[in-house]
PDB file of N, CA and C in Angstrom:
ATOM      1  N   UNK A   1     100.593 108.888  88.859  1.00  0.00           N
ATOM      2  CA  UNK A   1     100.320 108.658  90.263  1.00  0.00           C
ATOM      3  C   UNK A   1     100.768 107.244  90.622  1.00  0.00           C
ATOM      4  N   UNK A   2     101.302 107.533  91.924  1.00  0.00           N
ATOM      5  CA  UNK A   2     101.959 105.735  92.383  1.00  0.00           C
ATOM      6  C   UNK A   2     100.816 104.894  92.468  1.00  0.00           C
ATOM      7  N   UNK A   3     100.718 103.862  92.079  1.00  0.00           N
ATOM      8  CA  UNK A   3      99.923 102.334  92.423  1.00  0.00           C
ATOM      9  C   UNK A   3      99.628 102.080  93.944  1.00  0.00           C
ATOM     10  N   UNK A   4      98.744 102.176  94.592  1.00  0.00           N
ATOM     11  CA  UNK A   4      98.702 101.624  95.954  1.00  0.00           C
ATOM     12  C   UNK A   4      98.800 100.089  96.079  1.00  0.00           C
ATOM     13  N   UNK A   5     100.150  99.584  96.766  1.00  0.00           N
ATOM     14  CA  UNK A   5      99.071  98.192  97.187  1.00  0.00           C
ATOM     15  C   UNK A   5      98.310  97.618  97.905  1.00  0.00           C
ATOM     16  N   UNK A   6      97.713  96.454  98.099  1.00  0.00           N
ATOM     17  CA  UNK A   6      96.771  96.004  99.004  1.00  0.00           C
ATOM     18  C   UNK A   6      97.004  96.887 100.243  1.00  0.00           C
ATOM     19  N   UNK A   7      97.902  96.750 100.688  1.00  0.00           N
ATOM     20  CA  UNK A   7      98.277  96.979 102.505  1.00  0.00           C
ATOM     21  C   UNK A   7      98.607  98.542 102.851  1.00  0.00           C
ATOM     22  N   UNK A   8      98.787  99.223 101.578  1.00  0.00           N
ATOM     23  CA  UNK A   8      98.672 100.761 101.477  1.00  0.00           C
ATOM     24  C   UNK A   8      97.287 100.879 101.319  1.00  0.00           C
ATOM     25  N   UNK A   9      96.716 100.604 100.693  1.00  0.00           N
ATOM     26  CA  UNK A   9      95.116 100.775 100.735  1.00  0.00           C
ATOM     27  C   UNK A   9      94.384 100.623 101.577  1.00  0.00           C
ATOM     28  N   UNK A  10      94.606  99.151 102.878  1.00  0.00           N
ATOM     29  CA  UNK A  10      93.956  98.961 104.108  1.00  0.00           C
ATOM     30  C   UNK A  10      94.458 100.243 104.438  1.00  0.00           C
ATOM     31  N   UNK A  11      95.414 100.819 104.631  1.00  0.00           N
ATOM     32  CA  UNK A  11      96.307 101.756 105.794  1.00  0.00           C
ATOM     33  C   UNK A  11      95.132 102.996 105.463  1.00  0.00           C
ATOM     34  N   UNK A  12      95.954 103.182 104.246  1.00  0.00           N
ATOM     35  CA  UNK A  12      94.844 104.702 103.873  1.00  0.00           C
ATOM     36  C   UNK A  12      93.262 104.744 104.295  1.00  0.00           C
ATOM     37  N   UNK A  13      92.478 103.796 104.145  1.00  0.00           N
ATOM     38  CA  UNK A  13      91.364 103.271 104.085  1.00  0.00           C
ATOM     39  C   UNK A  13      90.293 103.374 105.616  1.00  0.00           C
ATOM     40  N   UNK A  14      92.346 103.097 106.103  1.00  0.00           N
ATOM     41  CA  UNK A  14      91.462 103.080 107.969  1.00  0.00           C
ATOM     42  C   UNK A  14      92.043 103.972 108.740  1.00  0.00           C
ATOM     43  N   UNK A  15      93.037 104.734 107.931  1.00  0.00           N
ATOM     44  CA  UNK A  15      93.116 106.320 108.126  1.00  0.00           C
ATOM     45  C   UNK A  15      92.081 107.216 107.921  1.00  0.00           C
ATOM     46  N   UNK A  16      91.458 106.880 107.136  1.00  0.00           N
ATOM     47  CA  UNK A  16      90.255 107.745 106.503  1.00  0.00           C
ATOM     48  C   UNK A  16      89.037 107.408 107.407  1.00  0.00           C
ATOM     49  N   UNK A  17      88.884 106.361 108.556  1.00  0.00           N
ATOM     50  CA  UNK A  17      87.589 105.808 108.589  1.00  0.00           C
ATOM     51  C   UNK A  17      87.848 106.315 110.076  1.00  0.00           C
ATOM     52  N   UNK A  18      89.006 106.364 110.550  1.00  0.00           N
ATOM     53  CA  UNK A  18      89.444 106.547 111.692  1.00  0.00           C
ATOM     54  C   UNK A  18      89.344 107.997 112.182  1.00  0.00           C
ATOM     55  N   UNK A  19      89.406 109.028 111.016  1.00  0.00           N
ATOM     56  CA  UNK A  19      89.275 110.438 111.134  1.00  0.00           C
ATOM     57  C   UNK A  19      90.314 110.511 112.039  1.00  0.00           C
ATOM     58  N   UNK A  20      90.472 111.046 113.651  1.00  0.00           N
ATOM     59  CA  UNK A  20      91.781 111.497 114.119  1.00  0.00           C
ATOM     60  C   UNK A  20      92.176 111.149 115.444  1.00  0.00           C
ATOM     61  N   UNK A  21      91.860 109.514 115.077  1.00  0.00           N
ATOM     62  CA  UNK A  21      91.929 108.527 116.227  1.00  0.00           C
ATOM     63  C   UNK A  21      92.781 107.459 115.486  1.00  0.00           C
ATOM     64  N   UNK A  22      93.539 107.813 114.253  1.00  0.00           N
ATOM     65  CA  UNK A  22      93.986 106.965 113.970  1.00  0.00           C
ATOM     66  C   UNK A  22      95.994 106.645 114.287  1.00  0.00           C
ATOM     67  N   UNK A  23      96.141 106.106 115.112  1.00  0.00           N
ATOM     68  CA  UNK A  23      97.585 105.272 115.338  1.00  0.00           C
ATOM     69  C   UNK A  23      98.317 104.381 114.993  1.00  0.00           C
ATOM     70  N   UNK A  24      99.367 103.773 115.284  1.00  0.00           N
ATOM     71  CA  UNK A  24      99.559 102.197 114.725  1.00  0.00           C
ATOM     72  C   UNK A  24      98.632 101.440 115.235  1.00  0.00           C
ATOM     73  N   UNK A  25      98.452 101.345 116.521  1.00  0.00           N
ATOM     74  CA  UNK A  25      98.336  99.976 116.742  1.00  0.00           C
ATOM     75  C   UNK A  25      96.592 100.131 116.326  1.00  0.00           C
ATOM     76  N   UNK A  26      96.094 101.265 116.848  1.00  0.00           N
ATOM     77  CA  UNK A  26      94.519 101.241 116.353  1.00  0.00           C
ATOM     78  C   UNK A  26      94.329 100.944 114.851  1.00  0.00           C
ATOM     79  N   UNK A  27      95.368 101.491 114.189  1.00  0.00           N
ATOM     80  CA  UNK A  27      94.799 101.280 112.697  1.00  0.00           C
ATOM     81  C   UNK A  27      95.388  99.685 112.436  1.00  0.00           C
ATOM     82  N   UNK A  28      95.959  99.447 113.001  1.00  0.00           N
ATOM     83  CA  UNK A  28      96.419  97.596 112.911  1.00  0.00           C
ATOM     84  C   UNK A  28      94.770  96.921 113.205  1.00  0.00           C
ATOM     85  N   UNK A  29      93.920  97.094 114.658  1.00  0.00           N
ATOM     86  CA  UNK A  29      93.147  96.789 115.061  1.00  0.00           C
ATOM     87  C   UNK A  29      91.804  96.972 114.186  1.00  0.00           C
ATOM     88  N   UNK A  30      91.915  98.444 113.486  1.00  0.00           N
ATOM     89  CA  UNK A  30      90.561  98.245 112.381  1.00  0.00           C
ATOM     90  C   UNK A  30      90.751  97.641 111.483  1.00  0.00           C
ATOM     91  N   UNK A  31      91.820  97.018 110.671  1.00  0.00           N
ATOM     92  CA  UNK A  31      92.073  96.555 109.646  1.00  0.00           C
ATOM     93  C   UNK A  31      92.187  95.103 110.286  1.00  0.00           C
ATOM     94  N   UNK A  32      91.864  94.556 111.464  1.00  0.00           N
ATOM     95  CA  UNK A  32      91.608  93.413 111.654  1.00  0.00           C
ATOM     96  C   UNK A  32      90.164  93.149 111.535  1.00  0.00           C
ATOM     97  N   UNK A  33      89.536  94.201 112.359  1.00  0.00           N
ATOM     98  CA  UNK A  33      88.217  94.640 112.431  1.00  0.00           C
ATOM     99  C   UNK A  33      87.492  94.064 110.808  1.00  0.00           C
ATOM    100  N   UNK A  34      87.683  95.023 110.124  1.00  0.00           N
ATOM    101  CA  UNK A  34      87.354  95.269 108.958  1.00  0.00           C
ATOM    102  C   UNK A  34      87.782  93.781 107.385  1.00  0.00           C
ATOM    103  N   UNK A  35      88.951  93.275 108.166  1.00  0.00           N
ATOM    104  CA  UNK A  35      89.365  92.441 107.233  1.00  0.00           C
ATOM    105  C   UNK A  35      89.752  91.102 107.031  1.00  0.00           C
ATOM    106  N   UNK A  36      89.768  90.975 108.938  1.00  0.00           N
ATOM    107  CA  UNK A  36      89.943  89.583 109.349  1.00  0.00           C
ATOM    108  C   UNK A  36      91.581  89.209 109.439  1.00  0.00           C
ATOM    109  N   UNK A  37      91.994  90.203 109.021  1.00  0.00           N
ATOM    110  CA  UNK A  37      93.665  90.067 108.727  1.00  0.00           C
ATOM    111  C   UNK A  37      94.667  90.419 109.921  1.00  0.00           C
ATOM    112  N   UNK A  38      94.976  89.660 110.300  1.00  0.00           N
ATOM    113  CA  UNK A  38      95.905  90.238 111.649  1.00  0.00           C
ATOM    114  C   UNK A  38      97.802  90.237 111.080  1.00  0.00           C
ATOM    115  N   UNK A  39      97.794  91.327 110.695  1.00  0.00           N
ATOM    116  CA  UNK A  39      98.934  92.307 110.435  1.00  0.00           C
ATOM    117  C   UNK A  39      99.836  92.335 111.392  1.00  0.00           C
ATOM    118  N   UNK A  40     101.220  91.825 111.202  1.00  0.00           N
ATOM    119  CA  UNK A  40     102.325  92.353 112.151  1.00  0.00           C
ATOM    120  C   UNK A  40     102.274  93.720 111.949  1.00  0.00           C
ATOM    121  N   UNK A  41     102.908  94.444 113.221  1.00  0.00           N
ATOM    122  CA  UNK A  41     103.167  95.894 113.563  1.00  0.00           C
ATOM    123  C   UNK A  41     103.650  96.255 112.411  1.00  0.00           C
ATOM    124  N   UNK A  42     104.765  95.782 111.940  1.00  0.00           N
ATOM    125  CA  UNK A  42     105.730  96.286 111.040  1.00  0.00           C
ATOM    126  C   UNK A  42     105.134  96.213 109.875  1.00  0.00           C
ATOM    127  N   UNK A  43     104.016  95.234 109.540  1.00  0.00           N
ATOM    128  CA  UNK A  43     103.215  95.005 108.116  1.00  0.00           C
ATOM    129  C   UNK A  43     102.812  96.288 107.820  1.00  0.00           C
ATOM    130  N   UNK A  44     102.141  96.913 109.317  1.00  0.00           N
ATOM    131  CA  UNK A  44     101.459  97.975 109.086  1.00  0.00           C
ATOM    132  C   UNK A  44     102.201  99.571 108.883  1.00  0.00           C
ATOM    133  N   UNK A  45     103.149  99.528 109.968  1.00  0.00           N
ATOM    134  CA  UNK A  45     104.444 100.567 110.206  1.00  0.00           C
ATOM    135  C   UNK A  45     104.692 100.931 108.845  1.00  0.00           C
ATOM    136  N   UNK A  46     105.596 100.039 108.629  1.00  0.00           N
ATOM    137  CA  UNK A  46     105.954 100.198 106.984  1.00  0.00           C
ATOM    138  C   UNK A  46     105.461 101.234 105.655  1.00  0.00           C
ATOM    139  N   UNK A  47     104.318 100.612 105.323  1.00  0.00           N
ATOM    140  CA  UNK A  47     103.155 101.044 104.374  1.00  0.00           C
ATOM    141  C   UNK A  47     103.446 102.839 105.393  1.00  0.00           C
ATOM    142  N   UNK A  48     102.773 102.655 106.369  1.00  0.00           N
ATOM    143  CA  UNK A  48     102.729 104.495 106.985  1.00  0.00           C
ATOM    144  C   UNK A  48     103.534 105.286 107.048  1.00  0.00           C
ATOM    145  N   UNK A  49     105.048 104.896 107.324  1.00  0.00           N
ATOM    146  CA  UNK A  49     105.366 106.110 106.730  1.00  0.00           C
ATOM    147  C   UNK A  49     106.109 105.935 105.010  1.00  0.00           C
ATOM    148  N   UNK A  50     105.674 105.391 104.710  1.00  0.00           N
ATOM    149  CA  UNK A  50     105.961 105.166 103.416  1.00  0.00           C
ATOM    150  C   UNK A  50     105.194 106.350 102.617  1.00  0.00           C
ATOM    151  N   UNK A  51     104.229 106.061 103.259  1.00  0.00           N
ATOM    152  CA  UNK A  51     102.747 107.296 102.923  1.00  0.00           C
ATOM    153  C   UNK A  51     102.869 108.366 103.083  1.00  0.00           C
ATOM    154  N   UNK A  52     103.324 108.811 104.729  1.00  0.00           N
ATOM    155  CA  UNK A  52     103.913 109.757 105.258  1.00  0.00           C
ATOM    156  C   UNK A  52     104.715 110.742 104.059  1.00  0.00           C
ATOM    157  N   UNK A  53     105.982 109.672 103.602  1.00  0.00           N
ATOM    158  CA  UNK A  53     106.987 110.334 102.590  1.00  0.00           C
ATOM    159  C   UNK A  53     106.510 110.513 101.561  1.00  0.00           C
ATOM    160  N   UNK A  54     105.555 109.862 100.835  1.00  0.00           N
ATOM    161  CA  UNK A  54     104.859 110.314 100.080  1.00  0.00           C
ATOM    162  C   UNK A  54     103.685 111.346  99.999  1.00  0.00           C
ATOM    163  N   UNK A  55     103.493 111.776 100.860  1.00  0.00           N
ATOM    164  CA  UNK A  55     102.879 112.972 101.475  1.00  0.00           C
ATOM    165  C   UNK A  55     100.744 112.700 101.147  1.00  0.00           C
ATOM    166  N   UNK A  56     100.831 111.303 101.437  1.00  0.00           N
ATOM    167  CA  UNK A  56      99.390 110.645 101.585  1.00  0.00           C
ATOM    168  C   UNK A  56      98.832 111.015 103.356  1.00  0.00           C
ATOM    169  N   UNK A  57      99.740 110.934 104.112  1.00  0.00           N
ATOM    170  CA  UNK A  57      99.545 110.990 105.264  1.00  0.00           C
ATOM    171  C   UNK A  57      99.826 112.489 106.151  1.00  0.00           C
ATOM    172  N   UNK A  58      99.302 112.617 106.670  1.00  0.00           N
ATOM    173  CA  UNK A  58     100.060 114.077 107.798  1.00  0.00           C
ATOM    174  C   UNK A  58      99.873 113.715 109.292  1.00  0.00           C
ATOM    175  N   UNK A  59     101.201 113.847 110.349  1.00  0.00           N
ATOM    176  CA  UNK A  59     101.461 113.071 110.938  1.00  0.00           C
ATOM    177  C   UNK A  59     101.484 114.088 111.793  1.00  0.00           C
ATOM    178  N   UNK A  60     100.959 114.382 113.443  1.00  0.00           N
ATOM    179  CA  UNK A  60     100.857 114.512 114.769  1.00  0.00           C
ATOM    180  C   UNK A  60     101.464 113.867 115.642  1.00  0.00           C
ATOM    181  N   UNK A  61     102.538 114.585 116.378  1.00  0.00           N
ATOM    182  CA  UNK A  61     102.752 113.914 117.704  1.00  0.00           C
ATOM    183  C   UNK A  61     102.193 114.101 119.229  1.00  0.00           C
ATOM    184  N   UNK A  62     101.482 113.259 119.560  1.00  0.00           N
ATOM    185  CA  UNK A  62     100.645 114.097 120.864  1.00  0.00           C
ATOM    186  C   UNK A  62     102.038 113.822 122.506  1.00  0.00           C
ATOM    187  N   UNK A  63     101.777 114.486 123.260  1.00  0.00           N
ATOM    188  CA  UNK A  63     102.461 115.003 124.078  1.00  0.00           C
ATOM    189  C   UNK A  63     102.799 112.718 124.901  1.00  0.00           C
ATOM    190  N   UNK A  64     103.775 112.969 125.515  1.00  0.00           N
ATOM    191  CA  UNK A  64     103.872 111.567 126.469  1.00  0.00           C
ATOM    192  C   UNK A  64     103.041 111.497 127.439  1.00  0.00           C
ATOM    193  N   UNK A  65     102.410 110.054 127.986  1.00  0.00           N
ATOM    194  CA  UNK A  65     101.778 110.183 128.914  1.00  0.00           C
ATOM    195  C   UNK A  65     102.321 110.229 130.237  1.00  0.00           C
ATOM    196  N   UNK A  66     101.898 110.271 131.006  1.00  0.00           N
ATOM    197  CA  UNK A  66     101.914 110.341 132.395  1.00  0.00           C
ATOM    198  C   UNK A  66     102.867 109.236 133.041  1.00  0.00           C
ATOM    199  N   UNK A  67     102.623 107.943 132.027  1.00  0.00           N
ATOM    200  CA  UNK A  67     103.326 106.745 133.155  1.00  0.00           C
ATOM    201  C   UNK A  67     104.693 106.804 133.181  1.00  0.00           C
ATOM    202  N   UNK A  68     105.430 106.115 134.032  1.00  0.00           N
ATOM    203  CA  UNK A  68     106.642 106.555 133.836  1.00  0.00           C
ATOM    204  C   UNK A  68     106.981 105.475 132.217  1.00  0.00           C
ATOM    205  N   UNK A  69     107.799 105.743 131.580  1.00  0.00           N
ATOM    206  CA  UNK A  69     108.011 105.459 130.369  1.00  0.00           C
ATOM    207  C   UNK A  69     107.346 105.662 129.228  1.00  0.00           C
ATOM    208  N   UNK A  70     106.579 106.674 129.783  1.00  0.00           N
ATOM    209  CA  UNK A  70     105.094 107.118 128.603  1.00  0.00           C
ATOM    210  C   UNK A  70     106.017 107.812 127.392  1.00  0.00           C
ATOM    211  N   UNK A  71     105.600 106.913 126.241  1.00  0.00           N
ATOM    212  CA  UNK A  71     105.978 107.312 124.828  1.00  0.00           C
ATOM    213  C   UNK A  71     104.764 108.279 124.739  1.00  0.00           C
ATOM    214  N   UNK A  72     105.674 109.065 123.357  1.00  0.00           N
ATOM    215  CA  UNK A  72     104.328 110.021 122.686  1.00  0.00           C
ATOM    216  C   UNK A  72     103.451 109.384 121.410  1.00  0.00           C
ATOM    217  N   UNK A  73     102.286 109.602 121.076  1.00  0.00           N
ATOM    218  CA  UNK A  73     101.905 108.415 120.327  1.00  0.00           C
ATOM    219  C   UNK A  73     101.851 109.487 119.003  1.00  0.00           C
ATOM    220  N   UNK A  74     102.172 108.793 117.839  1.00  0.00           N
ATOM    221  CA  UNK A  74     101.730 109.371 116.214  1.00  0.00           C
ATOM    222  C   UNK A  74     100.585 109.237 115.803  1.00  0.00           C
ATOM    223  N   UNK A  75      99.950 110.534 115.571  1.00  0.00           N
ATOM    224  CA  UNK A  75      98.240 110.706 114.508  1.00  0.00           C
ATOM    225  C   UNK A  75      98.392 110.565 113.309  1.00  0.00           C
ATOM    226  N   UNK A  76      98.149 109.516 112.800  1.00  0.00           N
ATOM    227  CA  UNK A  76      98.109 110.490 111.360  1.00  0.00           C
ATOM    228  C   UNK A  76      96.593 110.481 110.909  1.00  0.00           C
ATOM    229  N   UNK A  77      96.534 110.982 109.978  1.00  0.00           N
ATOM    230  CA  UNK A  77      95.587 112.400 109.102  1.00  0.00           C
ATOM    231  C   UNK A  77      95.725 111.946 107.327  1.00  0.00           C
ATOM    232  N   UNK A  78      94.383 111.824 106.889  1.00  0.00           N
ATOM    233  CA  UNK A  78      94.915 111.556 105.509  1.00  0.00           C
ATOM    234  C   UNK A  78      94.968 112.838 105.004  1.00  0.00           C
ATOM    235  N   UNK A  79      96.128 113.193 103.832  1.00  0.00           N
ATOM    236  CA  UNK A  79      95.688 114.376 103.523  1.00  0.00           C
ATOM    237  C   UNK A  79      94.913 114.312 101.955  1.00  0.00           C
ATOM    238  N   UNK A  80      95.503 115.627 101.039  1.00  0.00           N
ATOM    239  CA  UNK A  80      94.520 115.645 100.031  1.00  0.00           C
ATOM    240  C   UNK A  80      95.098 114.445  98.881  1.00  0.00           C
ATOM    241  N   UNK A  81      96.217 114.713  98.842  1.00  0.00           N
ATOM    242  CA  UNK A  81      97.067 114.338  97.881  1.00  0.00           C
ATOM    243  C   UNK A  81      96.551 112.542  98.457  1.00  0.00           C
ATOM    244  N   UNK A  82      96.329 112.127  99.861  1.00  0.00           N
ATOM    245  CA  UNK A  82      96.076 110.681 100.074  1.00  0.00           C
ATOM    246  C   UNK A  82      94.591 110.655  99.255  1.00  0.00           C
ATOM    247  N   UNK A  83      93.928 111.219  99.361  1.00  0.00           N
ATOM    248  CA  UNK A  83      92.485 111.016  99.243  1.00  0.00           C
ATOM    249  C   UNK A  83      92.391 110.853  97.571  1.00  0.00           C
ATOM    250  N   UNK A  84      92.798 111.634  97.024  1.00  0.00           N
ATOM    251  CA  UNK A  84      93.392 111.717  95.525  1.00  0.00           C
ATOM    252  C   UNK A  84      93.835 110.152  95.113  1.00  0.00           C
ATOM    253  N   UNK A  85      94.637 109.478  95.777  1.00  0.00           N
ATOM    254  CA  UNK A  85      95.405 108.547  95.350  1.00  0.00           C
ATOM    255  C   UNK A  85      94.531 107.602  95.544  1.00  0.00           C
ATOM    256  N   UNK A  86      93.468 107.455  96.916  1.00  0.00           N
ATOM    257  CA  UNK A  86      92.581 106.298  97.010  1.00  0.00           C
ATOM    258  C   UNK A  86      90.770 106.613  96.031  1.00  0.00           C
ATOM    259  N   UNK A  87      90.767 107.977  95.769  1.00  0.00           N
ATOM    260  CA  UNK A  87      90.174 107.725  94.503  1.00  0.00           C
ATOM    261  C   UNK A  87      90.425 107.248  93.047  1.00  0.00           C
ATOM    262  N   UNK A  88      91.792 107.600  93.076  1.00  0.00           N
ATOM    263  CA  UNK A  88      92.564 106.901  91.707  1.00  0.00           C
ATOM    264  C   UNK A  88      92.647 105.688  91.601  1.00  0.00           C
ATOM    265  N   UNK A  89      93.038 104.710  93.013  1.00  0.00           N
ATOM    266  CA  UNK A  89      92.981 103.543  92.805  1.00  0.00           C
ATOM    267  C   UNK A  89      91.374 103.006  93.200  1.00  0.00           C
ATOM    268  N   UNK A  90      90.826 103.672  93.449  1.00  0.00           N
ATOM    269  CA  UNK A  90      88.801 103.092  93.653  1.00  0.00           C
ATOM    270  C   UNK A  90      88.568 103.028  92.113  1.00  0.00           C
ATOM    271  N   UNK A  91      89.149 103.748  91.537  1.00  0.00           N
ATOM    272  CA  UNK A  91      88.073 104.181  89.830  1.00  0.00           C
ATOM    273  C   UNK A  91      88.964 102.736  89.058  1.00  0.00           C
ATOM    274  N   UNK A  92      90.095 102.458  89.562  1.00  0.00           N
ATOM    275  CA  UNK A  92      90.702 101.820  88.150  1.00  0.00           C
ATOM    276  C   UNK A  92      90.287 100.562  88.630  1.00  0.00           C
ATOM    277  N   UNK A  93      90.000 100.308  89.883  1.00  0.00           N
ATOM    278  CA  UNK A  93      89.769  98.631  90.251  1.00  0.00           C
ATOM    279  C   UNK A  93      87.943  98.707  90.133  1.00  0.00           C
ATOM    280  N   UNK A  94      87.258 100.046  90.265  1.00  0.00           N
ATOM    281  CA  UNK A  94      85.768  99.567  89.756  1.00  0.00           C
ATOM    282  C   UNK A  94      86.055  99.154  87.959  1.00  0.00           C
ATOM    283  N   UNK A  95      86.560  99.935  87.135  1.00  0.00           N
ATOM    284  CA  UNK A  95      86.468  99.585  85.951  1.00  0.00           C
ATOM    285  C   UNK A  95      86.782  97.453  85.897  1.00  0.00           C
ATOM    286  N   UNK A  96      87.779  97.600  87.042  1.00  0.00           N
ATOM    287  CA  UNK A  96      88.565  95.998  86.987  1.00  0.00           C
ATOM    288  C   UNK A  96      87.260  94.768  86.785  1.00  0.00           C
ATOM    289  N   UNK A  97      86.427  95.371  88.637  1.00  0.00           N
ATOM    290  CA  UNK A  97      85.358  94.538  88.680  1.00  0.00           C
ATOM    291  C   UNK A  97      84.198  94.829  87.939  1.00  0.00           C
ATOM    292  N   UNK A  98      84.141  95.817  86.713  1.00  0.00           N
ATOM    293  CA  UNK A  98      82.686  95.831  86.180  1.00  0.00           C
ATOM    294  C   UNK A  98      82.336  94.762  85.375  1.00  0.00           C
ATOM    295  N   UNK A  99      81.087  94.397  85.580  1.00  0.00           N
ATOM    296  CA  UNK A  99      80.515  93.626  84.924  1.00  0.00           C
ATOM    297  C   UNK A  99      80.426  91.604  85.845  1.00  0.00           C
ATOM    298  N   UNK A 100      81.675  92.129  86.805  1.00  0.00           N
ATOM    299  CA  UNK A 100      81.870  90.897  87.242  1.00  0.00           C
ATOM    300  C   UNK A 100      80.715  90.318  88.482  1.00  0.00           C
ATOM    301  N   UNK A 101      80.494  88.912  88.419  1.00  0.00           N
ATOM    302  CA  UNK A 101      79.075  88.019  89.150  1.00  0.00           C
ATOM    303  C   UNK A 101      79.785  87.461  90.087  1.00  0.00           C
ATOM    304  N   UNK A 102      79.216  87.789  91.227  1.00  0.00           N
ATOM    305  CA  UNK A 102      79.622  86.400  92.383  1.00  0.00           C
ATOM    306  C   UNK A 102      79.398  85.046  92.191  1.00  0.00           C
ATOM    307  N   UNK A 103      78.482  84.810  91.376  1.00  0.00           N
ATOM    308  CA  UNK A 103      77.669  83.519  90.645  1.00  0.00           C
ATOM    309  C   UNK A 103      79.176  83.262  89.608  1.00  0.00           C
ATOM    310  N   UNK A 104      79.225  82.020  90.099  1.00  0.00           N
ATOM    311  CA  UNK A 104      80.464  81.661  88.764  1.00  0.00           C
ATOM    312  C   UNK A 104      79.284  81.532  87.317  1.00  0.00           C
ATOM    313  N   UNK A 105      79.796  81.507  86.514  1.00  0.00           N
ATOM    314  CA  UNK A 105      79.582  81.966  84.965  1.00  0.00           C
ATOM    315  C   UNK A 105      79.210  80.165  84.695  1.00  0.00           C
ATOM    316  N   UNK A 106      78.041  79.968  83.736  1.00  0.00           N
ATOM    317  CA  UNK A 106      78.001  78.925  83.573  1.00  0.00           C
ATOM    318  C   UNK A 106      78.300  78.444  81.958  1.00  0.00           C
ATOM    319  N   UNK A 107      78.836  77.543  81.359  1.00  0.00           N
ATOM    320  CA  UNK A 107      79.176  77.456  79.843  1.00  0.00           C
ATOM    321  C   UNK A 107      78.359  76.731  78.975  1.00  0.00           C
TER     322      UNK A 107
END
């Protein structure tokens, strides 16, 4: 199974939290929410359909809006194979932090 990194993991993470409200720019906005991190578009773009092609993601196009120049906006959806991958990488980074103290260690 591929390695997620950091910024695939926010993505997936706030795909998953987002259930089926999740977009670019909203999932840019929870992962600020959530992380303090303010992500260029493209930081975030990237990682998604990366996911997408890797078939972590399943992707919706909802209809254009109304205004004149109304784009159609992209859903995505984690699927199984995503959920799979962010339990794979939850189990190998709990083993990482077991045992570890917020208290630095004294000698």
């Amino acid at each position: 199974m591929k390695e997620l990194t950091l910024q695939e993991q926010y993505v997936l993470l706030a795909v998953f939290h987002m259930k089926n409200n999740a977009y670019l720019l909203s999932i840019r906005d929870y992962i600020l929410e959530a992380t303090g991190k303010d992500l260029a578009i493209g930081t975030v773009y990237v990682p998604l359909e990366r996911l997408r092609r890797l078939g972590y993601l399943d992707v919706h196009v909802a209809r254009p809006t109304n205004k004149v120049g109304g784009r159609s906006t992209k859903y995505y959806r984690l699927t199984e194979s995503g959920h799979r991958a962010l339990t794979h990488t939850k189990r190998r980074l709990d083993r990482l932090w077991e045992g570890f103290s917020a208290a630095p260690s004294s000698k």
